[in-house]
C-alpha atoms as a PDB file:
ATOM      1  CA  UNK A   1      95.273 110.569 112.913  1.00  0.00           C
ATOM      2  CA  UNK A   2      93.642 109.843 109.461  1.00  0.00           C
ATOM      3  CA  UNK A   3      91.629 113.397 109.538  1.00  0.00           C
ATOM      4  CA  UNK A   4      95.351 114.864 110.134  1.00  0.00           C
ATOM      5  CA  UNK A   5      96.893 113.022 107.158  1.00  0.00           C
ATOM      6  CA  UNK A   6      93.589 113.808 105.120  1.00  0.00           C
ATOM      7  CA  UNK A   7      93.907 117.862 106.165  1.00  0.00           C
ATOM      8  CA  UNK A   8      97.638 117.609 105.369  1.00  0.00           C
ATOM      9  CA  UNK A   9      96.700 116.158 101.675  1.00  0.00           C
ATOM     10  CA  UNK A  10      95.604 119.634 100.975  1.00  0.00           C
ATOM     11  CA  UNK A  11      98.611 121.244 101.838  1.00  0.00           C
ATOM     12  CA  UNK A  12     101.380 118.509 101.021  1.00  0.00           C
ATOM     13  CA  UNK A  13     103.905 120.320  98.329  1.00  0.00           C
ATOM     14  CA  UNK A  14     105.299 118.375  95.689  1.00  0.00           C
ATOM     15  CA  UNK A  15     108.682 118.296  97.039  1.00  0.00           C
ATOM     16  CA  UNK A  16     106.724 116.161 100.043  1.00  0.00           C
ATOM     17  CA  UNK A  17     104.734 114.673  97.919  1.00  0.00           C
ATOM     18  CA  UNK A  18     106.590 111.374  98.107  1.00  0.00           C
ATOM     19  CA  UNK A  19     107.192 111.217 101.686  1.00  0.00           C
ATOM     20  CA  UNK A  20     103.824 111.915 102.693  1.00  0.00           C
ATOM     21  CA  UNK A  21     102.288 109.148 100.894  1.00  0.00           C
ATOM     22  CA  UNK A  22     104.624 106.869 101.883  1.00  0.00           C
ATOM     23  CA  UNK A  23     103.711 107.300 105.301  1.00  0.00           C
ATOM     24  CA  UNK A  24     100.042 108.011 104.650  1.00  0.00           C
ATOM     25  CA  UNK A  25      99.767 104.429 103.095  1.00  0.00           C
ATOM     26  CA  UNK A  26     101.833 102.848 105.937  1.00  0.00           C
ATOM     27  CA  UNK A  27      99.289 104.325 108.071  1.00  0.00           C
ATOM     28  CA  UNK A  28      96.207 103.351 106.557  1.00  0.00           C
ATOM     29  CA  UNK A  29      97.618  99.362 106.245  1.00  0.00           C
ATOM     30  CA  UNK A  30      98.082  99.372 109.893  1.00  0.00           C
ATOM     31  CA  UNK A  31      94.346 100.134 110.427  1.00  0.00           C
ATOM     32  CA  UNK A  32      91.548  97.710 110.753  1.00  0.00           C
ATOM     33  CA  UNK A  33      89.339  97.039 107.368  1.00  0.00           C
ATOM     34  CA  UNK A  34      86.691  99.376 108.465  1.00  0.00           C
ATOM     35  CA  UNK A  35      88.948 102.909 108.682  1.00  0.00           C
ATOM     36  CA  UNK A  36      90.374 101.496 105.100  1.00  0.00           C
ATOM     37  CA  UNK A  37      87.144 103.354 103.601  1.00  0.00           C
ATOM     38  CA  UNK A  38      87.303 106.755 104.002  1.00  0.00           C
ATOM     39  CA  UNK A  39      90.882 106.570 102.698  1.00  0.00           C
ATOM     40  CA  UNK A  40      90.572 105.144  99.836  1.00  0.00           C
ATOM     41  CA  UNK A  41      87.386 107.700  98.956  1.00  0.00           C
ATOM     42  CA  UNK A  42      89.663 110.460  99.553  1.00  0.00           C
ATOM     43  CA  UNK A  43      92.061 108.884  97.492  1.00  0.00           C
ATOM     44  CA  UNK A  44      89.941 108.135  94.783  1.00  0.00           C
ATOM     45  CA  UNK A  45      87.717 111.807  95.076  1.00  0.00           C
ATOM     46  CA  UNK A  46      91.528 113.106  94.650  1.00  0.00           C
ATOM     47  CA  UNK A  47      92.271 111.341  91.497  1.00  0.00           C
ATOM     48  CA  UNK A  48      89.504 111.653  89.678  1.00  0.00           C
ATOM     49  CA  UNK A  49      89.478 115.611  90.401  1.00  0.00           C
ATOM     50  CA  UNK A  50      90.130 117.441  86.798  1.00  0.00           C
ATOM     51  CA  UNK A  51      91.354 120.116  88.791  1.00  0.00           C
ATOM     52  CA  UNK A  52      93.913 118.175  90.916  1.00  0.00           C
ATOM     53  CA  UNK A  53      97.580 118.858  90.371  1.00  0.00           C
ATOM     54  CA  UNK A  54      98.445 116.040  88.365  1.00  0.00           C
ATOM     55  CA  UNK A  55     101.543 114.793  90.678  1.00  0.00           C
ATOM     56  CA  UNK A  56      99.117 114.234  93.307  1.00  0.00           C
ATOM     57  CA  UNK A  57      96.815 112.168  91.287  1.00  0.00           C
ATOM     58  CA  UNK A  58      99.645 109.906  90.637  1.00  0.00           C
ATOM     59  CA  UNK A  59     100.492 109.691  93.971  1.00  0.00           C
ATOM     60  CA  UNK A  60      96.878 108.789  95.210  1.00  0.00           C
ATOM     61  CA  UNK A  61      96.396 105.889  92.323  1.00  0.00           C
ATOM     62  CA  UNK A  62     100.111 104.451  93.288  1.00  0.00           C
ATOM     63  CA  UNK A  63      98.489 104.464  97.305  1.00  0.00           C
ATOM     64  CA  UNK A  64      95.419 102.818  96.289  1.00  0.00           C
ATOM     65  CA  UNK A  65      97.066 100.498  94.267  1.00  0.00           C
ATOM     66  CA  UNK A  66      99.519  99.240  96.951  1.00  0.00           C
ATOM     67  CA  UNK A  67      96.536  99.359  99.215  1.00  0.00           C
ATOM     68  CA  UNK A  68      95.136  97.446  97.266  1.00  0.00           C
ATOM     69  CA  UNK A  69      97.786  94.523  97.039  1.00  0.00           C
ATOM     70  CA  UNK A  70      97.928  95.229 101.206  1.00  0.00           C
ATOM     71  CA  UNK A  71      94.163  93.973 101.392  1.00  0.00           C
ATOM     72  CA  UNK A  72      94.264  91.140  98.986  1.00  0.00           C
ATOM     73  CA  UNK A  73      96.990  89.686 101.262  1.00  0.00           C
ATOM     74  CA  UNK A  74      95.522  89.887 104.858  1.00  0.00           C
ATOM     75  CA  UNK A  75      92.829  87.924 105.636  1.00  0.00           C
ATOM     76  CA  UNK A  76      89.337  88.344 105.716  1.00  0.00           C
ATOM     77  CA  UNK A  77      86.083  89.004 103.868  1.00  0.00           C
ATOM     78  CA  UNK A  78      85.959  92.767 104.824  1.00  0.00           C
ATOM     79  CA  UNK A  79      89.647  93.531 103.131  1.00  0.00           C
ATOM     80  CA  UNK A  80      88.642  90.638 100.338  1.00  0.00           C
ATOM     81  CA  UNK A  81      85.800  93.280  99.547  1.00  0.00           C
ATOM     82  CA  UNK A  82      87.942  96.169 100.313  1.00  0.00           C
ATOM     83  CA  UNK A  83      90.262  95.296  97.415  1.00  0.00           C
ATOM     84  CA  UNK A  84      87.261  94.964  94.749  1.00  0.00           C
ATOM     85  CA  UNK A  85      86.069  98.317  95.614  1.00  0.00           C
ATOM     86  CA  UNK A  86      89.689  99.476  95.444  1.00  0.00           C
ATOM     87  CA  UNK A  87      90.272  97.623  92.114  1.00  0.00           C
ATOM     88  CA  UNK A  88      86.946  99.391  90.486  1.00  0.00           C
ATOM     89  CA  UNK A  89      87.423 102.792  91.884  1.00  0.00           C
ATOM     90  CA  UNK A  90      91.188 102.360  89.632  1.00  0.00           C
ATOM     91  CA  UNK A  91      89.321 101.466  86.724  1.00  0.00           C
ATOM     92  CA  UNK A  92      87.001 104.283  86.971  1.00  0.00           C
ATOM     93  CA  UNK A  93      89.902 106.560  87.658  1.00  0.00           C
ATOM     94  CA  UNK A  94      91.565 105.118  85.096  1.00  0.00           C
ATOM     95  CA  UNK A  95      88.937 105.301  82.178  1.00  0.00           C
ATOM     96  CA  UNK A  96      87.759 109.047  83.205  1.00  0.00           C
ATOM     97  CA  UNK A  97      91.639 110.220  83.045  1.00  0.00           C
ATOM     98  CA  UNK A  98      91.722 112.400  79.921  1.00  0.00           C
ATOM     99  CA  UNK A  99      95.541 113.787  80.652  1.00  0.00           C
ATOM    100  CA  UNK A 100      97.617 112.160  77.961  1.00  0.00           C
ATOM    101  CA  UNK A 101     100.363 111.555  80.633  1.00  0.00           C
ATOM    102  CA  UNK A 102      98.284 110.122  83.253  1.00  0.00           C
ATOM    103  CA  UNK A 103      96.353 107.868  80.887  1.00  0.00           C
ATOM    104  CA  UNK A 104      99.608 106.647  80.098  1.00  0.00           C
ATOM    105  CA  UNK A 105     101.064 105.602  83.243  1.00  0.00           C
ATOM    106  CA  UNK A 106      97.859 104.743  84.284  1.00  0.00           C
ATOM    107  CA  UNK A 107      97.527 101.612  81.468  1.00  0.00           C
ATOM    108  CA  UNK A 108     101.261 101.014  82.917  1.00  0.00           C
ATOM    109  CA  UNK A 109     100.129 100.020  85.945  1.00  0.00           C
ATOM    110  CA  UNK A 110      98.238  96.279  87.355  1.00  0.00           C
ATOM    111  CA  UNK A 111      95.109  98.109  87.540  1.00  0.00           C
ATOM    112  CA  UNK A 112      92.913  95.661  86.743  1.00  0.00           C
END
């Protein structure tokens, strides 16, 4: 089901934007460590995308970061290492933002 959520994250409007991602993220955290990965690339690919409606960029850091609070509280080295790669993919997503808005709520947020 992930390639359908991932094909549907092209297409998602922003009336559905919060609804999708809320069941996008419940999706992924139900998932063993290993399927975590290609999520949270799209995610990140999304966010840092200059071209991305900004709405969705939002969304996508706000799913990494609660996927990223989800792995640091199961057990386990794979989601232990999962959440550092989540953690640094924010920061870069966070220092490459150059919308004023975005950078904004981005230094808002428990990136770090």
């Amino acid at each position: 089901y992930l390639s359908y959520f991932h094909e549907k994250l092209q297409e998602v409007t922003l009336y559905q934007l919060f609804d999708f991602f809320e069941k996008y993220t419940a999706y992924v955290e139900m998932l063993p460590s290993q399927n975590w990965e290609e999520a949270v690339l799209v995610l990140s690919n999304m966010a840092l995308d200059s071209g991305e409606d900004p709405y969705k960029k939002f969304f996508c850091v706000n799913a990494l970061l609660k996927l990223k609070d989800s792995a640091k509280a199961k057990e386990g080295q794979s989601y232990m290492i999962l959440a550092e790669d989540i953690k640094n993919k924010l920061k870069d997503i966070k220092n490459s933002e150059t919308d004023p808005l975005l950078k904004m709520r981005y230094s808002e947020m428990d990136i770090e």
